[in-house]
ModelCIF file with pLDDT and N, C-alpha, C, O atoms, coordinates in Angstrom:
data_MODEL
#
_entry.id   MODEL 
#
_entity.id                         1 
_entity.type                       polymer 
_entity.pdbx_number_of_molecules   1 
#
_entity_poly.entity_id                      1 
_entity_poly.type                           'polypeptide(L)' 
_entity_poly.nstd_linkage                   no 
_entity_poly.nstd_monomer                   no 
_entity_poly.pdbx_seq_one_letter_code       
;(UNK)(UNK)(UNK)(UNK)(UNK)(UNK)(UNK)(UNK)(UNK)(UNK)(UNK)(UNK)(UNK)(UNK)(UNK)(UNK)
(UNK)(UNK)(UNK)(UNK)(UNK)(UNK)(UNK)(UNK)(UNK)(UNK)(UNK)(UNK)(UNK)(UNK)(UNK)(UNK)
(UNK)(UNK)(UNK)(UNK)(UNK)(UNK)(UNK)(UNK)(UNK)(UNK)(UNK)(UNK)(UNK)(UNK)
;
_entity_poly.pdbx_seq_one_letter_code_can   XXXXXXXXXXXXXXXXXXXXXXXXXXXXXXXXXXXXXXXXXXXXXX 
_entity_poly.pdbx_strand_id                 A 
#
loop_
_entity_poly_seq.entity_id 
_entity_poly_seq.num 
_entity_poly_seq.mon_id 
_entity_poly_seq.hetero 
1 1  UNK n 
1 2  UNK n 
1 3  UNK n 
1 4  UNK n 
1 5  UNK n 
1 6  UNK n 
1 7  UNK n 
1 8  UNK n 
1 9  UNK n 
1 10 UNK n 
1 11 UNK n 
1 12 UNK n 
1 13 UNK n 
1 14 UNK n 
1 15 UNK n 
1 16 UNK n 
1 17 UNK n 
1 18 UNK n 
1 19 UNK n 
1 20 UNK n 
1 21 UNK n 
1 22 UNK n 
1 23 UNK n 
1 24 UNK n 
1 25 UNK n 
1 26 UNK n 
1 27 UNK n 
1 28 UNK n 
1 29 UNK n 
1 30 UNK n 
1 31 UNK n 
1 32 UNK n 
1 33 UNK n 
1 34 UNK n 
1 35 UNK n 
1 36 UNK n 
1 37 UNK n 
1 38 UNK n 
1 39 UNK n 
1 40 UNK n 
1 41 UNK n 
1 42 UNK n 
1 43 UNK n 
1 44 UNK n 
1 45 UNK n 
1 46 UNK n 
#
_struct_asym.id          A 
_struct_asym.entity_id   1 
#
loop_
_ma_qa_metric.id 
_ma_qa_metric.mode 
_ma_qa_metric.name 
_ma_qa_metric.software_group_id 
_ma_qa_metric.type 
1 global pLDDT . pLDDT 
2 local  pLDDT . pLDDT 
#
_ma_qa_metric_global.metric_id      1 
_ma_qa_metric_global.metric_value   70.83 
_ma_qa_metric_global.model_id       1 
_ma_qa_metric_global.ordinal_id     1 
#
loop_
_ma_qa_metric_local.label_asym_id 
_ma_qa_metric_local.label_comp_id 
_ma_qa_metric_local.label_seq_id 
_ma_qa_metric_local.metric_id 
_ma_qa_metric_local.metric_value 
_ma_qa_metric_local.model_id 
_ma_qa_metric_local.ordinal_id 
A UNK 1  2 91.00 1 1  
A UNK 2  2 92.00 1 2  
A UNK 3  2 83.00 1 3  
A UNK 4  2 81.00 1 4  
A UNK 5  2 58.00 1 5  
A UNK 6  2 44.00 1 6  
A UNK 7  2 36.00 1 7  
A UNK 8  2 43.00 1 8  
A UNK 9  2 41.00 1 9  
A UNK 10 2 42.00 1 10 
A UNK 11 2 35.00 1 11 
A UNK 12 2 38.00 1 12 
A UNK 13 2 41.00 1 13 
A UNK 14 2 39.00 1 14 
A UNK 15 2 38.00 1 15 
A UNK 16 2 39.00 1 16 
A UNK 17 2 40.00 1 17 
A UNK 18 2 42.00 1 18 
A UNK 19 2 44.00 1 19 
A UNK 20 2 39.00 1 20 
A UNK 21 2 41.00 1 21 
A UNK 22 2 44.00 1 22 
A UNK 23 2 50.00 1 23 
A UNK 24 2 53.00 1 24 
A UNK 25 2 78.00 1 25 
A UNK 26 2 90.00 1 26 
A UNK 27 2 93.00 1 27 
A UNK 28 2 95.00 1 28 
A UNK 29 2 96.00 1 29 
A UNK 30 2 96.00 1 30 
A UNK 31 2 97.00 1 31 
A UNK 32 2 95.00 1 32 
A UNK 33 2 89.00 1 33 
A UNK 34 2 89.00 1 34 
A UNK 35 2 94.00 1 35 
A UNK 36 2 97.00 1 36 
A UNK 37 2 98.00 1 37 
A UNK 38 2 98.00 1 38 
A UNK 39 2 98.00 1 39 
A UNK 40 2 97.00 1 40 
A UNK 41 2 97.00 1 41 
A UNK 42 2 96.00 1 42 
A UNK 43 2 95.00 1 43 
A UNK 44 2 92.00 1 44 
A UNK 45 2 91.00 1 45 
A UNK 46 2 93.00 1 46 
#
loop_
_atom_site.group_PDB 
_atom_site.id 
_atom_site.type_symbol 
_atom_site.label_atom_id 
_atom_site.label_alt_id 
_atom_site.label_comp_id 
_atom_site.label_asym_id 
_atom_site.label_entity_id 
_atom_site.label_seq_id 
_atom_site.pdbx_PDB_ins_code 
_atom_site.Cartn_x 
_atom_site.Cartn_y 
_atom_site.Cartn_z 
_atom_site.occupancy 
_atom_site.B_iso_or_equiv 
_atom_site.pdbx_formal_charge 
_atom_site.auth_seq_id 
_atom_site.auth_comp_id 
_atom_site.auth_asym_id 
_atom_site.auth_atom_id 
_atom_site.pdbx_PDB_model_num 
ATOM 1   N N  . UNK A 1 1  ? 92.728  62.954 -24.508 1.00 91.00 ? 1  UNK A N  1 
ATOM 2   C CA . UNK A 1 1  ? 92.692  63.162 -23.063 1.00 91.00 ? 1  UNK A CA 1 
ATOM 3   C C  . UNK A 1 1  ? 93.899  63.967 -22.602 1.00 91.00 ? 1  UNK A C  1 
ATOM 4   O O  . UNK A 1 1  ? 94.996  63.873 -23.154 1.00 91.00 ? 1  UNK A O  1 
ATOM 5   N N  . UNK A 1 2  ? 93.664  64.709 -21.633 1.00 92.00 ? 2  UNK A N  1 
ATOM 6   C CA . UNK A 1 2  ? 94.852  65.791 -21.078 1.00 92.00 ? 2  UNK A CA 1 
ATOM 7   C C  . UNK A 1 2  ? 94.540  65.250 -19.826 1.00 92.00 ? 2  UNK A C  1 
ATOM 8   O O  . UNK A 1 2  ? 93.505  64.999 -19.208 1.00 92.00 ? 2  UNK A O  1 
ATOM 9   N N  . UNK A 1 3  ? 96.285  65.099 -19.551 1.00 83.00 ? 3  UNK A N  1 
ATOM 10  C CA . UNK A 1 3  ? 97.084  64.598 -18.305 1.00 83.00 ? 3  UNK A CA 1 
ATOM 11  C C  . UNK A 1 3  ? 98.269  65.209 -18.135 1.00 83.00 ? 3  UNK A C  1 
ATOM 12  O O  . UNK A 1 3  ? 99.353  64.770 -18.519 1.00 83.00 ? 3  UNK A O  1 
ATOM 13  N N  . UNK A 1 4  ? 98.031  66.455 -17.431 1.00 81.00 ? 4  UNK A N  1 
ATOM 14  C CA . UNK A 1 4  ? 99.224  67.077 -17.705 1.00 81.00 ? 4  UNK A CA 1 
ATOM 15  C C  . UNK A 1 4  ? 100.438 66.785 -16.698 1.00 81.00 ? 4  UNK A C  1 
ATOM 16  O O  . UNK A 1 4  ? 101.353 67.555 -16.988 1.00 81.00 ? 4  UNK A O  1 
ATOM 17  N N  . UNK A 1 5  ? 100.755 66.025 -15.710 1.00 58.00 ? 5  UNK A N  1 
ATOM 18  C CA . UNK A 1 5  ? 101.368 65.748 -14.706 1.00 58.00 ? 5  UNK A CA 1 
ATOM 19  C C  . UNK A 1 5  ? 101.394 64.521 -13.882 1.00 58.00 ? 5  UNK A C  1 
ATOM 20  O O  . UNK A 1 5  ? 100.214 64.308 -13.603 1.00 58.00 ? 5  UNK A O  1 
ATOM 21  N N  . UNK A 1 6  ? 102.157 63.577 -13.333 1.00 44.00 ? 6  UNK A N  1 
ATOM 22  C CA . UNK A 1 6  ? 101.978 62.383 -12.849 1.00 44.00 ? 6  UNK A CA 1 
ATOM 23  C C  . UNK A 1 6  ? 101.195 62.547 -11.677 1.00 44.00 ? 6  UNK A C  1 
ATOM 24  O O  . UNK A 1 6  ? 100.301 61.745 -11.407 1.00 44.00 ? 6  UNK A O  1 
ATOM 25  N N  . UNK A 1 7  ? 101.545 63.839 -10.726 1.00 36.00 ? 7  UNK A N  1 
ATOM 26  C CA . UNK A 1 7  ? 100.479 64.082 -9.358  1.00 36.00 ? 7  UNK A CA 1 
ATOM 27  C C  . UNK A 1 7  ? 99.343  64.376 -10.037 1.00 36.00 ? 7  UNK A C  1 
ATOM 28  O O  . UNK A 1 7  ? 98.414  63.597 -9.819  1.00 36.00 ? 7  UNK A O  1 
ATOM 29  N N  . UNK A 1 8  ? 99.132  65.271 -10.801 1.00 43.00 ? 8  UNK A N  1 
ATOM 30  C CA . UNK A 1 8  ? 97.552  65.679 -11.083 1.00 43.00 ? 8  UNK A CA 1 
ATOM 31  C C  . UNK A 1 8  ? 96.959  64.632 -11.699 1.00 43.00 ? 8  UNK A C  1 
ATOM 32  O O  . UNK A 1 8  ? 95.751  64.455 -11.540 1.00 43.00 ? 8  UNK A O  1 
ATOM 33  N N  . UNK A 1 9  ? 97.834  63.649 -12.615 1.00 41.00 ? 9  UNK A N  1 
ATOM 34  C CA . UNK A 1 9  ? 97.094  62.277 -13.335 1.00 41.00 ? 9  UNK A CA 1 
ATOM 35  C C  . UNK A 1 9  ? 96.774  61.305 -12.092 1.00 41.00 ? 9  UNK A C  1 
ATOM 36  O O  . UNK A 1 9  ? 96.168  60.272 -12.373 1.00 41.00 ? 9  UNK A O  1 
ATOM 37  N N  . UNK A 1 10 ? 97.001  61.453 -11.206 1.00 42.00 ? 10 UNK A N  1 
ATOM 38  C CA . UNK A 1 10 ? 96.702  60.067 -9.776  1.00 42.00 ? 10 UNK A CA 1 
ATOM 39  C C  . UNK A 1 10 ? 95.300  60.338 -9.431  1.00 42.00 ? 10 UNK A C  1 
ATOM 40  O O  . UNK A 1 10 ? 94.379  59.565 -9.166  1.00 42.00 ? 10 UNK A O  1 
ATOM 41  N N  . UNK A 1 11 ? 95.395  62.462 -9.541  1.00 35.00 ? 11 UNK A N  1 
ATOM 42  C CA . UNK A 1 11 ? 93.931  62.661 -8.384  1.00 35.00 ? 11 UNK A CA 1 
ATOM 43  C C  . UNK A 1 11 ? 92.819  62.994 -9.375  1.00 35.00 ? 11 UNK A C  1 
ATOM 44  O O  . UNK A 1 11 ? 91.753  63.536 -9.084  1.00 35.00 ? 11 UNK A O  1 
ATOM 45  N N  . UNK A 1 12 ? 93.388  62.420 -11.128 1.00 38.00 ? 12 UNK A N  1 
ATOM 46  C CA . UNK A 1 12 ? 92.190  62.489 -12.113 1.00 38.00 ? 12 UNK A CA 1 
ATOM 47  C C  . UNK A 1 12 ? 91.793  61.453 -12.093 1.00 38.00 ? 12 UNK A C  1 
ATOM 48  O O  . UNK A 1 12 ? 90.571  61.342 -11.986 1.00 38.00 ? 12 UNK A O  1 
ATOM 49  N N  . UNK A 1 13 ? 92.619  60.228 -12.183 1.00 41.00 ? 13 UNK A N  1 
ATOM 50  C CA . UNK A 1 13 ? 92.170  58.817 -12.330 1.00 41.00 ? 13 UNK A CA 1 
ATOM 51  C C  . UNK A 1 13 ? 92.143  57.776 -10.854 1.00 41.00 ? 13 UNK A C  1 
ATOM 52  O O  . UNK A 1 13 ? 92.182  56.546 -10.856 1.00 41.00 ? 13 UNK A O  1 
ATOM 53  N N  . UNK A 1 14 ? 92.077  58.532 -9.844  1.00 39.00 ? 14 UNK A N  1 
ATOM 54  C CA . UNK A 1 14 ? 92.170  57.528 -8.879  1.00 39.00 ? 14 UNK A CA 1 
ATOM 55  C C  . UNK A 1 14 ? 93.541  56.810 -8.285  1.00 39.00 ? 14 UNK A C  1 
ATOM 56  O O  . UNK A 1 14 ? 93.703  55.906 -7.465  1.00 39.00 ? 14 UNK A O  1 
ATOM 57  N N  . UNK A 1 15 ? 94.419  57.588 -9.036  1.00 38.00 ? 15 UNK A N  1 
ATOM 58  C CA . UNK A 1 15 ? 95.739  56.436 -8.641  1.00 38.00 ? 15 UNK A CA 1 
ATOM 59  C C  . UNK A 1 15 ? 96.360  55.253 -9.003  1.00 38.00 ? 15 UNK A C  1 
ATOM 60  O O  . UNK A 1 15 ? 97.509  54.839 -8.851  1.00 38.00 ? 15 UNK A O  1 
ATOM 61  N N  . UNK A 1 16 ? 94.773  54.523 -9.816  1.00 39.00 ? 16 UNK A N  1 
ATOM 62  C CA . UNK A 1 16 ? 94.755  53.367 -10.460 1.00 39.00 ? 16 UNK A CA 1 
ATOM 63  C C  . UNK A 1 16 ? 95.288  53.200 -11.739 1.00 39.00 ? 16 UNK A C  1 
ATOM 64  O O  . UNK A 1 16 ? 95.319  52.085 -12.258 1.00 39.00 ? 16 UNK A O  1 
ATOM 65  N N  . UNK A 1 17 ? 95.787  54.382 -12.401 1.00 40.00 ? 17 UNK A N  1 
ATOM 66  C CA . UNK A 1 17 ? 96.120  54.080 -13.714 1.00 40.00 ? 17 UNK A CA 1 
ATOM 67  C C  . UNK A 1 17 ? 95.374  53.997 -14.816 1.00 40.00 ? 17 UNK A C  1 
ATOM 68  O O  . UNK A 1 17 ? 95.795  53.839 -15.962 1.00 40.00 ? 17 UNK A O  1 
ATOM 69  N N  . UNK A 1 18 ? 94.523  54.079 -14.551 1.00 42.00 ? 18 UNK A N  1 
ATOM 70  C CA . UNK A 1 18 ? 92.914  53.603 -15.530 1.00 42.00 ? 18 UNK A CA 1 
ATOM 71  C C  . UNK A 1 18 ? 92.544  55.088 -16.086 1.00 42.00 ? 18 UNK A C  1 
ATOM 72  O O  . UNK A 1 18 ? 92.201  56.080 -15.443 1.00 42.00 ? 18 UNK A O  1 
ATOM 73  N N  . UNK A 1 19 ? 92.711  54.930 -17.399 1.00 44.00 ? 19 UNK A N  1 
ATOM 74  C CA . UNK A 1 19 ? 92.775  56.314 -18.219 1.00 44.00 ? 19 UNK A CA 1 
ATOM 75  C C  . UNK A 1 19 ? 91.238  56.616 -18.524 1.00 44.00 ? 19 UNK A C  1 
ATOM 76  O O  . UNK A 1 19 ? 90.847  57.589 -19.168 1.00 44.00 ? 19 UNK A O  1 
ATOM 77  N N  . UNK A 1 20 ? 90.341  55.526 -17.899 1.00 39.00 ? 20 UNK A N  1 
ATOM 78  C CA . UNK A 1 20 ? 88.714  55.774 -18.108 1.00 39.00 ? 20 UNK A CA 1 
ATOM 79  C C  . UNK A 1 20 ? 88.665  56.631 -17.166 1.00 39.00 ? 20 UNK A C  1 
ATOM 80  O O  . UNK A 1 20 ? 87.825  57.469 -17.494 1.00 39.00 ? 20 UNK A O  1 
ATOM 81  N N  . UNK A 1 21 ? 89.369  57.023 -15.585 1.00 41.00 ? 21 UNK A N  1 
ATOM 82  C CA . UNK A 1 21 ? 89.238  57.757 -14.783 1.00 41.00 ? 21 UNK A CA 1 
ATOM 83  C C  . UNK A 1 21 ? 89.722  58.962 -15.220 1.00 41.00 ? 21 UNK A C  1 
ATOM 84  O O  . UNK A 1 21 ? 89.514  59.722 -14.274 1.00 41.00 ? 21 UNK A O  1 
ATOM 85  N N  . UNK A 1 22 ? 90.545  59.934 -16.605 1.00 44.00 ? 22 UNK A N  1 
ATOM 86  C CA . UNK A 1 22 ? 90.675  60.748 -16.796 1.00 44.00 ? 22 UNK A CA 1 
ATOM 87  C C  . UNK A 1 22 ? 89.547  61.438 -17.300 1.00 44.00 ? 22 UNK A C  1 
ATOM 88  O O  . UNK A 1 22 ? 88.722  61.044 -18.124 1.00 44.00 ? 22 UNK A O  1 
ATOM 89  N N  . UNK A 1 23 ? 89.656  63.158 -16.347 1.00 50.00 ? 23 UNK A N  1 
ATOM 90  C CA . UNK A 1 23 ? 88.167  63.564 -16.667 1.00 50.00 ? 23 UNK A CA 1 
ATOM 91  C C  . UNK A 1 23 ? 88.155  64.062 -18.486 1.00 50.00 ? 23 UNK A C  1 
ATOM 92  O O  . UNK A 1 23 ? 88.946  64.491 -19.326 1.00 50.00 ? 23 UNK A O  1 
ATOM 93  N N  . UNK A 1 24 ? 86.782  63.689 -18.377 1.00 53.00 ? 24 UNK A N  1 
ATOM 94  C CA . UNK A 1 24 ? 86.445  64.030 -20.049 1.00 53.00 ? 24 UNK A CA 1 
ATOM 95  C C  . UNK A 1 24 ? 85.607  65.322 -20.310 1.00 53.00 ? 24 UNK A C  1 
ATOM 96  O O  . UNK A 1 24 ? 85.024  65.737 -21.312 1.00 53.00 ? 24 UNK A O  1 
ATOM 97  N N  . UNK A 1 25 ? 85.756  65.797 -19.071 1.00 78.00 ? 25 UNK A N  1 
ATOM 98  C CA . UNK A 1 25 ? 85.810  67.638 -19.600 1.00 78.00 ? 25 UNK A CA 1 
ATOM 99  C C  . UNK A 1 25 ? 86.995  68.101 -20.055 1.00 78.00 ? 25 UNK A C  1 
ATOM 100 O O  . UNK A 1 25 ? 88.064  67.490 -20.049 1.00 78.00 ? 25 UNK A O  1 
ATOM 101 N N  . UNK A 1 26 ? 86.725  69.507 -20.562 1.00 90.00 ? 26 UNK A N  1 
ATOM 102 C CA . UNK A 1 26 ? 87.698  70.540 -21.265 1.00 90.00 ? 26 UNK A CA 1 
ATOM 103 C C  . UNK A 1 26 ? 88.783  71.499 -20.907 1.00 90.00 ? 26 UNK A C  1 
ATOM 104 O O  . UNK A 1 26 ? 88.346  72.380 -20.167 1.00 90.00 ? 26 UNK A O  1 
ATOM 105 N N  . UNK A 1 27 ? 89.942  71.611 -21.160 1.00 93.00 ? 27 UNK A N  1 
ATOM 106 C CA . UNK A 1 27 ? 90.482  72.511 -20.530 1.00 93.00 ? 27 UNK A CA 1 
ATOM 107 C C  . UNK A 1 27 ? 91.232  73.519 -21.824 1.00 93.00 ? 27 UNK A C  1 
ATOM 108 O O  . UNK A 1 27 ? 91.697  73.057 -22.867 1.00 93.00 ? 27 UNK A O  1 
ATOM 109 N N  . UNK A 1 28 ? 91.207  74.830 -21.480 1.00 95.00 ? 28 UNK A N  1 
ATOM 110 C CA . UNK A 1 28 ? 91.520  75.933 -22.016 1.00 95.00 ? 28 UNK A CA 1 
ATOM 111 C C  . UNK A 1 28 ? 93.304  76.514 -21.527 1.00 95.00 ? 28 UNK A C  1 
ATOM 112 O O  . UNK A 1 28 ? 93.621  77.395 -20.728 1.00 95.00 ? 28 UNK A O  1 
ATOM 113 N N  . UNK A 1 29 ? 93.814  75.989 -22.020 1.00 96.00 ? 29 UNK A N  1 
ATOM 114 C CA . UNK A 1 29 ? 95.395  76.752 -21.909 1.00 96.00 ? 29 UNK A CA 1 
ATOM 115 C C  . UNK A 1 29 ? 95.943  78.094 -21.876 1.00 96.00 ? 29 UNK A C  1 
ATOM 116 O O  . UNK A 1 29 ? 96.298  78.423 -23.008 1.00 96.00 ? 29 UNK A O  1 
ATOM 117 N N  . UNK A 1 30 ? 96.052  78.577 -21.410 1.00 96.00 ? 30 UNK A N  1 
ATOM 118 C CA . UNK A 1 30 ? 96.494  80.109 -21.972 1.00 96.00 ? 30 UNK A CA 1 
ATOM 119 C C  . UNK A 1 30 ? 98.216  80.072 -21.976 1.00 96.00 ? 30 UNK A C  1 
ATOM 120 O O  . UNK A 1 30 ? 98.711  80.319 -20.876 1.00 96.00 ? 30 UNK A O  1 
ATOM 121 N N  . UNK A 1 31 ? 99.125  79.807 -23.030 1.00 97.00 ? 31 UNK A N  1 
ATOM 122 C CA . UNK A 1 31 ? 100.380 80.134 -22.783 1.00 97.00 ? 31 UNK A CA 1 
ATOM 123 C C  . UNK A 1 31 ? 101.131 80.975 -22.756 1.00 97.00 ? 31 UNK A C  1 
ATOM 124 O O  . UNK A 1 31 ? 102.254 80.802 -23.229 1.00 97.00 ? 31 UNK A O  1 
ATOM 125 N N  . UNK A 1 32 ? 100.809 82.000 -22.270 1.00 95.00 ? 32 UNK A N  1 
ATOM 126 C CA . UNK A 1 32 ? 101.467 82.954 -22.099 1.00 95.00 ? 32 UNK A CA 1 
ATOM 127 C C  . UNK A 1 32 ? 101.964 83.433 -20.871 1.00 95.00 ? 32 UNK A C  1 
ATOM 128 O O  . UNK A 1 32 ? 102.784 84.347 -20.778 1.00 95.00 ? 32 UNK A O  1 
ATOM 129 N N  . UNK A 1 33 ? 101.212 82.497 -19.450 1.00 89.00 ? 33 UNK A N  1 
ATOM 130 C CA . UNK A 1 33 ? 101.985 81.875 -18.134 1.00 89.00 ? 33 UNK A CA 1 
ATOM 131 C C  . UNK A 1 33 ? 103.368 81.107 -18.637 1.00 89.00 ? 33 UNK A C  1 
ATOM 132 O O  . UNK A 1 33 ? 104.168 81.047 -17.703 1.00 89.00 ? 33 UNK A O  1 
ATOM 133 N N  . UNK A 1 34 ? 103.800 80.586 -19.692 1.00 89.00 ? 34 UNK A N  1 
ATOM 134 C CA . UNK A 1 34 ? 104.813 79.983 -19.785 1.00 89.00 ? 34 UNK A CA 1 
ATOM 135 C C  . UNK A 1 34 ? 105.615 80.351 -21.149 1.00 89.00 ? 34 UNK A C  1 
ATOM 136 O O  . UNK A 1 34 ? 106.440 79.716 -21.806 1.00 89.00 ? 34 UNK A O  1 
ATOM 137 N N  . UNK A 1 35 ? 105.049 81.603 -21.298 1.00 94.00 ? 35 UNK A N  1 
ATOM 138 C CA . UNK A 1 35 ? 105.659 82.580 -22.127 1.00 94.00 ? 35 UNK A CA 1 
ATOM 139 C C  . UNK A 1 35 ? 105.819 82.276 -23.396 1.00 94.00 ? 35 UNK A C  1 
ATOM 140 O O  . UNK A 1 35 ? 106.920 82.338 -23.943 1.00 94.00 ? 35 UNK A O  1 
ATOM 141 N N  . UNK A 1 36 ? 105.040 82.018 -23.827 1.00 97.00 ? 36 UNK A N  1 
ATOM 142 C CA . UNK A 1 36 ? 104.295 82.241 -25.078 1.00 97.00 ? 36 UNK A CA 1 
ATOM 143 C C  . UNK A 1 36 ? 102.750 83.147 -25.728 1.00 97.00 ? 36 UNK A C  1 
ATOM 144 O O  . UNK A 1 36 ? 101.615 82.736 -25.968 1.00 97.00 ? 36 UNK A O  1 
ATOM 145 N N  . UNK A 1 37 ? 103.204 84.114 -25.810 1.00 98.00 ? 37 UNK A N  1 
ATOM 146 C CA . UNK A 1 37 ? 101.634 84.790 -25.647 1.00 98.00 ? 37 UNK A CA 1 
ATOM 147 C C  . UNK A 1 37 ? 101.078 84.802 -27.112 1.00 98.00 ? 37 UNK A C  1 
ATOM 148 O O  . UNK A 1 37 ? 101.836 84.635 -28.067 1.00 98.00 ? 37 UNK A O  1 
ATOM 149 N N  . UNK A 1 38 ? 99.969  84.968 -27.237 1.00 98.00 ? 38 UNK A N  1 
ATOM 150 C CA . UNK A 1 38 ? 99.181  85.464 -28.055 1.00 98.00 ? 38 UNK A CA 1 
ATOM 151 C C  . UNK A 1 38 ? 98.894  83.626 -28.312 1.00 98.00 ? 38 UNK A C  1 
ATOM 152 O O  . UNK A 1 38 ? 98.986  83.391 -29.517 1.00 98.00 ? 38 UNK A O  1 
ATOM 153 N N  . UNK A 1 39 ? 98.701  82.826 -27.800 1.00 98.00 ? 39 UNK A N  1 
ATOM 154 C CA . UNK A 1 39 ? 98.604  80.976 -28.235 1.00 98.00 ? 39 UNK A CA 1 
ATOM 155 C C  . UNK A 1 39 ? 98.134  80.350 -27.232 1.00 98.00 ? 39 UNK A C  1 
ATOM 156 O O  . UNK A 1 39 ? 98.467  80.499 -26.056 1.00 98.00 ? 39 UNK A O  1 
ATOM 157 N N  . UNK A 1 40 ? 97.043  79.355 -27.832 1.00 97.00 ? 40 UNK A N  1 
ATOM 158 C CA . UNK A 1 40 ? 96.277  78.830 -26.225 1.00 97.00 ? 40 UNK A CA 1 
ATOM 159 C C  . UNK A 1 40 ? 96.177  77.463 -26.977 1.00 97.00 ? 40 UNK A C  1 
ATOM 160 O O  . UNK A 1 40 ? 96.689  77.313 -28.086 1.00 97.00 ? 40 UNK A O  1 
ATOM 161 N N  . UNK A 1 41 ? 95.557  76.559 -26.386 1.00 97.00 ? 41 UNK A N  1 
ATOM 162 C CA . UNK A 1 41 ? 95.257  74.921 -26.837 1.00 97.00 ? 41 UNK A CA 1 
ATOM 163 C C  . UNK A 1 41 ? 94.059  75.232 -25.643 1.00 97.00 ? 41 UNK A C  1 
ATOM 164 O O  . UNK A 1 41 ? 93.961  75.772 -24.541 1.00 97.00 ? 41 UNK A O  1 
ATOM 165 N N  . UNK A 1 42 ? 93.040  74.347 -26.870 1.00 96.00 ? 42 UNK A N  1 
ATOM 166 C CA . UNK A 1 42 ? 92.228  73.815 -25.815 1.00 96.00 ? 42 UNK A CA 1 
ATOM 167 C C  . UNK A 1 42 ? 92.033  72.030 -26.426 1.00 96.00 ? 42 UNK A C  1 
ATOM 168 O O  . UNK A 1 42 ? 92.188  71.357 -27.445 1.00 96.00 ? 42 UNK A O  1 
ATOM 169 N N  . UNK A 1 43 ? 91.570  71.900 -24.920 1.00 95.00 ? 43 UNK A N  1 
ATOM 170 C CA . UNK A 1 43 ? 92.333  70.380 -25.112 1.00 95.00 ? 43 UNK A CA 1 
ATOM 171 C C  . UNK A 1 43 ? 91.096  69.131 -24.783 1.00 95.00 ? 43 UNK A C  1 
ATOM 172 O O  . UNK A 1 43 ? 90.061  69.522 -25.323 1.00 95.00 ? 43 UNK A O  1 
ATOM 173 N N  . UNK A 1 44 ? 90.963  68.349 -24.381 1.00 92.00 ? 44 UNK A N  1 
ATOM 174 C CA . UNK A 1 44 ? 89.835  67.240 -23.880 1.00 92.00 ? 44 UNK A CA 1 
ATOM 175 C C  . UNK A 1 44 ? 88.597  67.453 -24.219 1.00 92.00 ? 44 UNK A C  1 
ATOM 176 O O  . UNK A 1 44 ? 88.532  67.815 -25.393 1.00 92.00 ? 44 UNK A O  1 
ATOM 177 N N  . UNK A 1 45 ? 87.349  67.371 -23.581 1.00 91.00 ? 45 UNK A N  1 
ATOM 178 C CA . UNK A 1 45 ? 86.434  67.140 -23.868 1.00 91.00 ? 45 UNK A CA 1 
ATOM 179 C C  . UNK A 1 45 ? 85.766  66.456 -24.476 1.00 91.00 ? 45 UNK A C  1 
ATOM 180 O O  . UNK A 1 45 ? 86.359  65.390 -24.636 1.00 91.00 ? 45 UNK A O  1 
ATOM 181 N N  . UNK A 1 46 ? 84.267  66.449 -25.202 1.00 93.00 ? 46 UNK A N  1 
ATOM 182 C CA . UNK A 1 46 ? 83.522  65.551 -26.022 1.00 93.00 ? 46 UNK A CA 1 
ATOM 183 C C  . UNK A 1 46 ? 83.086  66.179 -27.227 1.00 93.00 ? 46 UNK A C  1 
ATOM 184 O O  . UNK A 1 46 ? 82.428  65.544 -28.050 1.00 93.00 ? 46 UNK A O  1 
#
């Protein structure tokens, strides 16, 4: 599961803490916003 932040983890799971509320879709990284290029993660899903 990807939680990348304590604000963005509240408005994935409700606030409640409950890691069943983290969404279990996918997310695609691109790092090269944080300067690393040519390298991505993809992360969550099923």
């Amino acid at each position: 599961l990807y939680a990348p932040d304590e604000a963005e983890r509240e408005t994935m799971d409700g606030g409640e803490g409950n890691a069943r509320g983290i969404s279990r879709g996918f997310f695609l990284l691109d790092h090269e916003t944080y300067g690393v290029a040519n390298f991505a993660s993809i992360v969550g899903g099923k």
